[in-house]
N, C-alpha and C. Protein backbone atom coordinates (compact mmCIF):
# COMPACT_ATOMS: atom_id res chain seq x y z
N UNK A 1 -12.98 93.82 107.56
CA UNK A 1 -12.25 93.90 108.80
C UNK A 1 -10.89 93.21 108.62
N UNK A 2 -9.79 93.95 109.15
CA UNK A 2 -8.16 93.06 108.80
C UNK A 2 -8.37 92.07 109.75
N UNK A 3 -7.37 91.37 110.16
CA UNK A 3 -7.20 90.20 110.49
C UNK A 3 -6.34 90.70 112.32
N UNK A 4 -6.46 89.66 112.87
CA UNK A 4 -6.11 90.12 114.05
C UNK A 4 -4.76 89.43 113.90
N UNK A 5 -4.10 89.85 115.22
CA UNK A 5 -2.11 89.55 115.50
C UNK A 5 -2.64 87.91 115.59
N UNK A 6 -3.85 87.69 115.57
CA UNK A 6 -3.61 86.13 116.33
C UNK A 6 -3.99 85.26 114.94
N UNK A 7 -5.17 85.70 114.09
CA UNK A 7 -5.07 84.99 113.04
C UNK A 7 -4.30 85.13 112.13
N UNK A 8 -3.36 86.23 111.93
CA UNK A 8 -1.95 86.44 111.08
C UNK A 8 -0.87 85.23 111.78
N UNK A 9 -0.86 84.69 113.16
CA UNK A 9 -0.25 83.95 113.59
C UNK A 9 -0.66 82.70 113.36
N UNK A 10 -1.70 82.34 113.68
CA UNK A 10 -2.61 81.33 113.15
C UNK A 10 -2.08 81.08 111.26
N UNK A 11 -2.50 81.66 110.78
CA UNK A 11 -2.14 81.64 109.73
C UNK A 11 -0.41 81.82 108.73
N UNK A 12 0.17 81.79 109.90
CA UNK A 12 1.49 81.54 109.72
C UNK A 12 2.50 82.59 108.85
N UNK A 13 1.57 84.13 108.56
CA UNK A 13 2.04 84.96 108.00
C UNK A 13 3.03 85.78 109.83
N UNK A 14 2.37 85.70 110.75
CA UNK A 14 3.70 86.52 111.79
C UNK A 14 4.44 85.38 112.47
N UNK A 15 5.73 85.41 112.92
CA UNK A 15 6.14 84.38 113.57
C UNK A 15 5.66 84.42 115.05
N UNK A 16 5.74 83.30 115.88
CA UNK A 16 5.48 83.14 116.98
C UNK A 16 6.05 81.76 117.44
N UNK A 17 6.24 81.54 118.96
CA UNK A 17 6.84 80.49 119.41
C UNK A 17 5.34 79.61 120.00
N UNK A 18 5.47 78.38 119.07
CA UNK A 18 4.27 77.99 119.15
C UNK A 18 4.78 76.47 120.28
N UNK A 19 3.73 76.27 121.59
CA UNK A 19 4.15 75.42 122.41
C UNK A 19 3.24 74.24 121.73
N UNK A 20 1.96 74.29 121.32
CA UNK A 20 1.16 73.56 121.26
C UNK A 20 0.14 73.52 119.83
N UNK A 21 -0.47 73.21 119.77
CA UNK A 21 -1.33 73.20 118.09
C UNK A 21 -2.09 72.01 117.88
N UNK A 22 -3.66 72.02 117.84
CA UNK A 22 -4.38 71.08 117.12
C UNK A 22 -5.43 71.81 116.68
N UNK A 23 -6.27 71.08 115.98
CA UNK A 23 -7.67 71.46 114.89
C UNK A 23 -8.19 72.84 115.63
N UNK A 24 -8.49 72.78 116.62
CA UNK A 24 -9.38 73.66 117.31
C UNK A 24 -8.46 75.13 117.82
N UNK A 25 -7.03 74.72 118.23
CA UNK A 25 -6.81 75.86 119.49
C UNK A 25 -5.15 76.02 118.87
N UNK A 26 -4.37 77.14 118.78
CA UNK A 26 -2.84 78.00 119.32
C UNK A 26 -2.30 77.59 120.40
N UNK A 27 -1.35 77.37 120.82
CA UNK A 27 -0.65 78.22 121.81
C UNK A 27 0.71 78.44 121.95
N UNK A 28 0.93 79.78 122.18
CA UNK A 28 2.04 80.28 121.68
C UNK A 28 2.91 80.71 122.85
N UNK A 29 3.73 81.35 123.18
CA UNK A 29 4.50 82.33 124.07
C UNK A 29 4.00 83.35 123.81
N UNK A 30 3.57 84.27 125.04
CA UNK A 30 3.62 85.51 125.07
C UNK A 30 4.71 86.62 124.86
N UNK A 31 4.74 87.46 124.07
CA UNK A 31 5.97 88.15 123.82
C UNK A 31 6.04 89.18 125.04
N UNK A 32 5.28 89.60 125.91
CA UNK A 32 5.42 90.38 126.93
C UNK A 32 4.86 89.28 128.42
N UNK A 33 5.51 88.71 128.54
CA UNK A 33 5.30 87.52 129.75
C UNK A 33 5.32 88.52 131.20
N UNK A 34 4.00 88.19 131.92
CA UNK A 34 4.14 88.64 133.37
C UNK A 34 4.58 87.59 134.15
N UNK A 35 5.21 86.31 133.90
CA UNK A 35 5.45 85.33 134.51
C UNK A 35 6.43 84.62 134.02
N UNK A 36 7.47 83.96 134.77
CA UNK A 36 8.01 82.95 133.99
C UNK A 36 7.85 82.20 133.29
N UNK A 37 6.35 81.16 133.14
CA UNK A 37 5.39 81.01 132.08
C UNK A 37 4.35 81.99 131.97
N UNK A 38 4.39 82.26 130.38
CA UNK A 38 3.38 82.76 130.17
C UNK A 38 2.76 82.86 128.98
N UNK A 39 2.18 81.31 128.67
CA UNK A 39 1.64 81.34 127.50
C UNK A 39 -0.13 81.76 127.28
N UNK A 40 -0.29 81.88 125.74
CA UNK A 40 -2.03 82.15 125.33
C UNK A 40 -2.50 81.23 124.24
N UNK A 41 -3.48 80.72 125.16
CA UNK A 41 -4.47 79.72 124.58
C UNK A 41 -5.24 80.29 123.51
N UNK A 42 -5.74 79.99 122.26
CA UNK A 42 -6.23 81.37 121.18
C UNK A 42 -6.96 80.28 120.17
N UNK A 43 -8.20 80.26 120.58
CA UNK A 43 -9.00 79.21 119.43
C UNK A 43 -8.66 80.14 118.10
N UNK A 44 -8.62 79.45 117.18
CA UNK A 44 -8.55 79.24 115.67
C UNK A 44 -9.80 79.73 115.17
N UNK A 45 -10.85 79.50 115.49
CA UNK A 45 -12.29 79.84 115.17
C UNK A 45 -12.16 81.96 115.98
N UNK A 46 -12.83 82.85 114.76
CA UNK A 46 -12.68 83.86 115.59
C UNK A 46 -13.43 84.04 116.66
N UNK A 47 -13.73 84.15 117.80
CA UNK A 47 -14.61 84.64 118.86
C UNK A 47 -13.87 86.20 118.98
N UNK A 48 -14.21 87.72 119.37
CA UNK A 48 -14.01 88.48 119.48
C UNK A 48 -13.34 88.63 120.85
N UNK A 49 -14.73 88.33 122.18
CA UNK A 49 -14.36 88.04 123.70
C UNK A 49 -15.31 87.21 123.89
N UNK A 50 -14.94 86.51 125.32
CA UNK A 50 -15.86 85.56 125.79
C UNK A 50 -17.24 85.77 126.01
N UNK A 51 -17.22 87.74 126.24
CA UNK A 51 -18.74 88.20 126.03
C UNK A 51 -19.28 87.99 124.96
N UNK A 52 -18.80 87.49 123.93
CA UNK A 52 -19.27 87.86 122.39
C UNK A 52 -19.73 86.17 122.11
N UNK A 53 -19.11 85.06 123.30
CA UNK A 53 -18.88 83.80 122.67
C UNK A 53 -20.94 83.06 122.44
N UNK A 54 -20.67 81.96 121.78
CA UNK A 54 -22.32 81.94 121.65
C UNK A 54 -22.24 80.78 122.44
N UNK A 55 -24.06 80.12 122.46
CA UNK A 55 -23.93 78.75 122.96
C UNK A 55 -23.09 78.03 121.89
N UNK A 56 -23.51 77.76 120.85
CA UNK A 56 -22.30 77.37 119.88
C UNK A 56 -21.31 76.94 120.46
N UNK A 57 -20.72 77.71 120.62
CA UNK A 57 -18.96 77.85 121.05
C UNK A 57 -19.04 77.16 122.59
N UNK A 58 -19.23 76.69 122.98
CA UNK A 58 -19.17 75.76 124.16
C UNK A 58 -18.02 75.08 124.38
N UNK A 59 -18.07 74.01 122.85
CA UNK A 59 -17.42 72.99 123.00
C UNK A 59 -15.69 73.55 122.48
N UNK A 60 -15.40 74.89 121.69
CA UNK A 60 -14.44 75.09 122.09
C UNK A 60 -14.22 76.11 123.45
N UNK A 61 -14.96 76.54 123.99
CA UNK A 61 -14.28 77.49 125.25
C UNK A 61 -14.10 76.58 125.89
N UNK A 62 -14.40 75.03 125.78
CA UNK A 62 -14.34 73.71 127.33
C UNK A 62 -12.84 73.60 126.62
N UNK A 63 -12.70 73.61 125.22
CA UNK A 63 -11.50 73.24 124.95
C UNK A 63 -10.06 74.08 124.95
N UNK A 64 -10.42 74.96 124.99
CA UNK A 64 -9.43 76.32 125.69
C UNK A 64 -9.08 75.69 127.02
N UNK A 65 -9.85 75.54 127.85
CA UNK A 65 -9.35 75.22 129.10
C UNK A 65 -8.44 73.79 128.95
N UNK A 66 -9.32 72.97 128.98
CA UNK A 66 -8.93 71.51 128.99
C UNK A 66 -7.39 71.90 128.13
N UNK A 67 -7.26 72.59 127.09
CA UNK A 67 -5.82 72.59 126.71
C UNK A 67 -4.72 73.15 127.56
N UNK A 68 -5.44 74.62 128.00
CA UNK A 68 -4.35 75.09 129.42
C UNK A 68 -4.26 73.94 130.18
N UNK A 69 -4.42 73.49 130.96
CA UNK A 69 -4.40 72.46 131.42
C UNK A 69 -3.45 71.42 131.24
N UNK A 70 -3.38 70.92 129.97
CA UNK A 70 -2.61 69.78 129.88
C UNK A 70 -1.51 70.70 129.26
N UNK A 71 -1.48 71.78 128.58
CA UNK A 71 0.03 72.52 128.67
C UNK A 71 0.91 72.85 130.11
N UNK A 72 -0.04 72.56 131.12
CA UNK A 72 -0.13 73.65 132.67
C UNK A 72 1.22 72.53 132.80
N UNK A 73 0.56 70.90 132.62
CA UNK A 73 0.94 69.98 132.94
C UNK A 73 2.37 69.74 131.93
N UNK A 74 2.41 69.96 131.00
CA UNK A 74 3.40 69.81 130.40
C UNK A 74 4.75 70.41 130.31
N UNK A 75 4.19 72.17 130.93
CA UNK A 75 5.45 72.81 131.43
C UNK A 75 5.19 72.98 132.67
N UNK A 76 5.33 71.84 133.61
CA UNK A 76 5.41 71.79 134.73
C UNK A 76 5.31 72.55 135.99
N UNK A 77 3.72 72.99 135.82
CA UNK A 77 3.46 73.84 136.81
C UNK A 77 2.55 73.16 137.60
N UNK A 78 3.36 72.24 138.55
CA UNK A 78 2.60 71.42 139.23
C UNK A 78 2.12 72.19 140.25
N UNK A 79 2.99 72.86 140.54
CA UNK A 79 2.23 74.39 142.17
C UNK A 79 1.62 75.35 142.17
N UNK A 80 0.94 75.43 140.67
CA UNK A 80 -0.30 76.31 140.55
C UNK A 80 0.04 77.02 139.29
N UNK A 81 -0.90 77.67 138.88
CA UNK A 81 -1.11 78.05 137.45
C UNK A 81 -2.09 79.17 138.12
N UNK A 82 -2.27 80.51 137.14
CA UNK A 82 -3.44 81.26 136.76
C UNK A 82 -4.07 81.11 135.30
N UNK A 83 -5.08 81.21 135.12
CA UNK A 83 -5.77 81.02 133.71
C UNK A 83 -6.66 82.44 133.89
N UNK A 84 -6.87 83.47 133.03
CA UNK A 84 -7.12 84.49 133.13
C UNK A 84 -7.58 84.75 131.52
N UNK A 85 -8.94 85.31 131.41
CA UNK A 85 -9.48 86.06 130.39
C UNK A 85 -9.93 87.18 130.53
N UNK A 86 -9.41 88.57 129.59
CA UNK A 86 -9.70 89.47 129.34
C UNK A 86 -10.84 89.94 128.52
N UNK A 87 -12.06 90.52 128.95
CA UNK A 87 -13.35 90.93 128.37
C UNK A 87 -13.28 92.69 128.07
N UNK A 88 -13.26 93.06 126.88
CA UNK A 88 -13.67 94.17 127.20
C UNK A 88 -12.76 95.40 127.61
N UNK A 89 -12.59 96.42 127.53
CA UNK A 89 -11.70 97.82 128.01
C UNK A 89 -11.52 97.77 129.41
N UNK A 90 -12.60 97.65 129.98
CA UNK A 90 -12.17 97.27 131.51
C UNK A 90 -11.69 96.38 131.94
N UNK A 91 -11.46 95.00 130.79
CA UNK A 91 -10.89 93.92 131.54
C UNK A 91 -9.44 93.99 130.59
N UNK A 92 -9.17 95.05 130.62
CA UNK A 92 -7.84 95.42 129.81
C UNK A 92 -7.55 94.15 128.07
N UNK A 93 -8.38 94.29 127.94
CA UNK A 93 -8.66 93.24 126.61
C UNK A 93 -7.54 93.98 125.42
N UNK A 94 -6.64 93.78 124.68
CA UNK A 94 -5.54 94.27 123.73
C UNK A 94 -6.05 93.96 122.35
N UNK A 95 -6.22 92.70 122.20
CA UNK A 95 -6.35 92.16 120.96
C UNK A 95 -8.06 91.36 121.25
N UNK A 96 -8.48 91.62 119.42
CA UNK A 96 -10.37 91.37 119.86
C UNK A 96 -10.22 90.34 119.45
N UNK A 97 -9.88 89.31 119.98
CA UNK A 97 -9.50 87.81 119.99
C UNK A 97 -9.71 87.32 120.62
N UNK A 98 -10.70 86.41 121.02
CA UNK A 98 -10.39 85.74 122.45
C UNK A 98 -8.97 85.06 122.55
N UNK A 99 -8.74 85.01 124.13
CA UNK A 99 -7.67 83.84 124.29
C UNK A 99 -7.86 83.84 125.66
N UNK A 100 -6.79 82.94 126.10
CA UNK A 100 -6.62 82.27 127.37
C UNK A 100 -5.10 82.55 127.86
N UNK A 101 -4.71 83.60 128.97
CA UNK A 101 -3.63 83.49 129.81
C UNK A 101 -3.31 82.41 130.46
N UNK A 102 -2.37 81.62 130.14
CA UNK A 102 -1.66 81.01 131.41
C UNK A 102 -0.44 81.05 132.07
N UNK A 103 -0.63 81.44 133.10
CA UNK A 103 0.66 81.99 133.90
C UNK A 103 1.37 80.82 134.90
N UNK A 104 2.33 80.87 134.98
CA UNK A 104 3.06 80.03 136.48
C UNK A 104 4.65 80.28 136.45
N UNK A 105 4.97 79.28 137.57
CA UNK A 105 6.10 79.49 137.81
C UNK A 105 6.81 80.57 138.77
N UNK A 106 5.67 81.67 139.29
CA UNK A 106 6.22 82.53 140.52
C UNK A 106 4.88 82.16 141.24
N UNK A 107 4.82 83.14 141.89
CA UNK A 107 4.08 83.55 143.34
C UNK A 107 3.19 84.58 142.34
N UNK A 108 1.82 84.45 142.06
CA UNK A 108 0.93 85.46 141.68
C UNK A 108 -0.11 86.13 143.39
N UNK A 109 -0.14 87.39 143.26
CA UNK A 109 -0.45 88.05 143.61
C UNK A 109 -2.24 88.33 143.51
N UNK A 110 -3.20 88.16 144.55
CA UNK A 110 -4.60 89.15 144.63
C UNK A 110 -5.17 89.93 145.22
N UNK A 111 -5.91 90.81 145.16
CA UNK A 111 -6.53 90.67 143.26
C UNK A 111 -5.48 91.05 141.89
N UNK A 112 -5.75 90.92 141.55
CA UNK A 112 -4.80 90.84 140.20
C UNK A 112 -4.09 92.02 140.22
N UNK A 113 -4.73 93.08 140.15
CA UNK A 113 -4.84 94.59 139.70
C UNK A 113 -5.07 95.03 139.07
């Protein structure tokens, strides 16, 4: 199986604008932003989707979040944030990667669409 856009990034063969980085987790800029922020949280470890994730993987999907989070906080989206994961064809999923949307900085809209 090739390698996905995220572990070619991970692995430092595609460029990307990286906000954040430790042992476990990415996070980069989105190159197609629906928001004024709009970065993706992208564990390092492959998970496919969160449907796919095991008990295993616990302790990084807590850490996906907990990182949105203190990025949320770091680019100053003190008036709200979305955090959004894509599962699957119906959940418009692009890349078989897990990751983590985080959006802010406008007025988001629901349901999503």
């Amino acid at each position: 199986m090739s390698k996905t856009i995220f572990q070619k990034i991970i692995d430092r063969e595609i460029p990307a604008q990286i906000e954040h980085e430790d042992e476990h987790c990415i996070v980069i800029h989105d190159i197609q932003p629906q928001a004024p922020v709009h970065v993706l949280v992208i564990p390092k470890k492959l998970i496919p989707r969160v449907g796919e994730a095991g008990d295993e993987d616990g302790a990084v999907l807590g850490h996906l979040l907990l990182t949105a989070r203190d990025v949320a906080r770091k680019l100053g989206l003190a008036n709200g944030f979305r955090v959004v994961i894509n599962n699957g064809p119906d959940g418009c999923e692009s890349v078989p990667h897990l990751h983590v949307h985080l959006l802010g900085k406008r007025q988001l809209q629901w349901p999503p669409g």
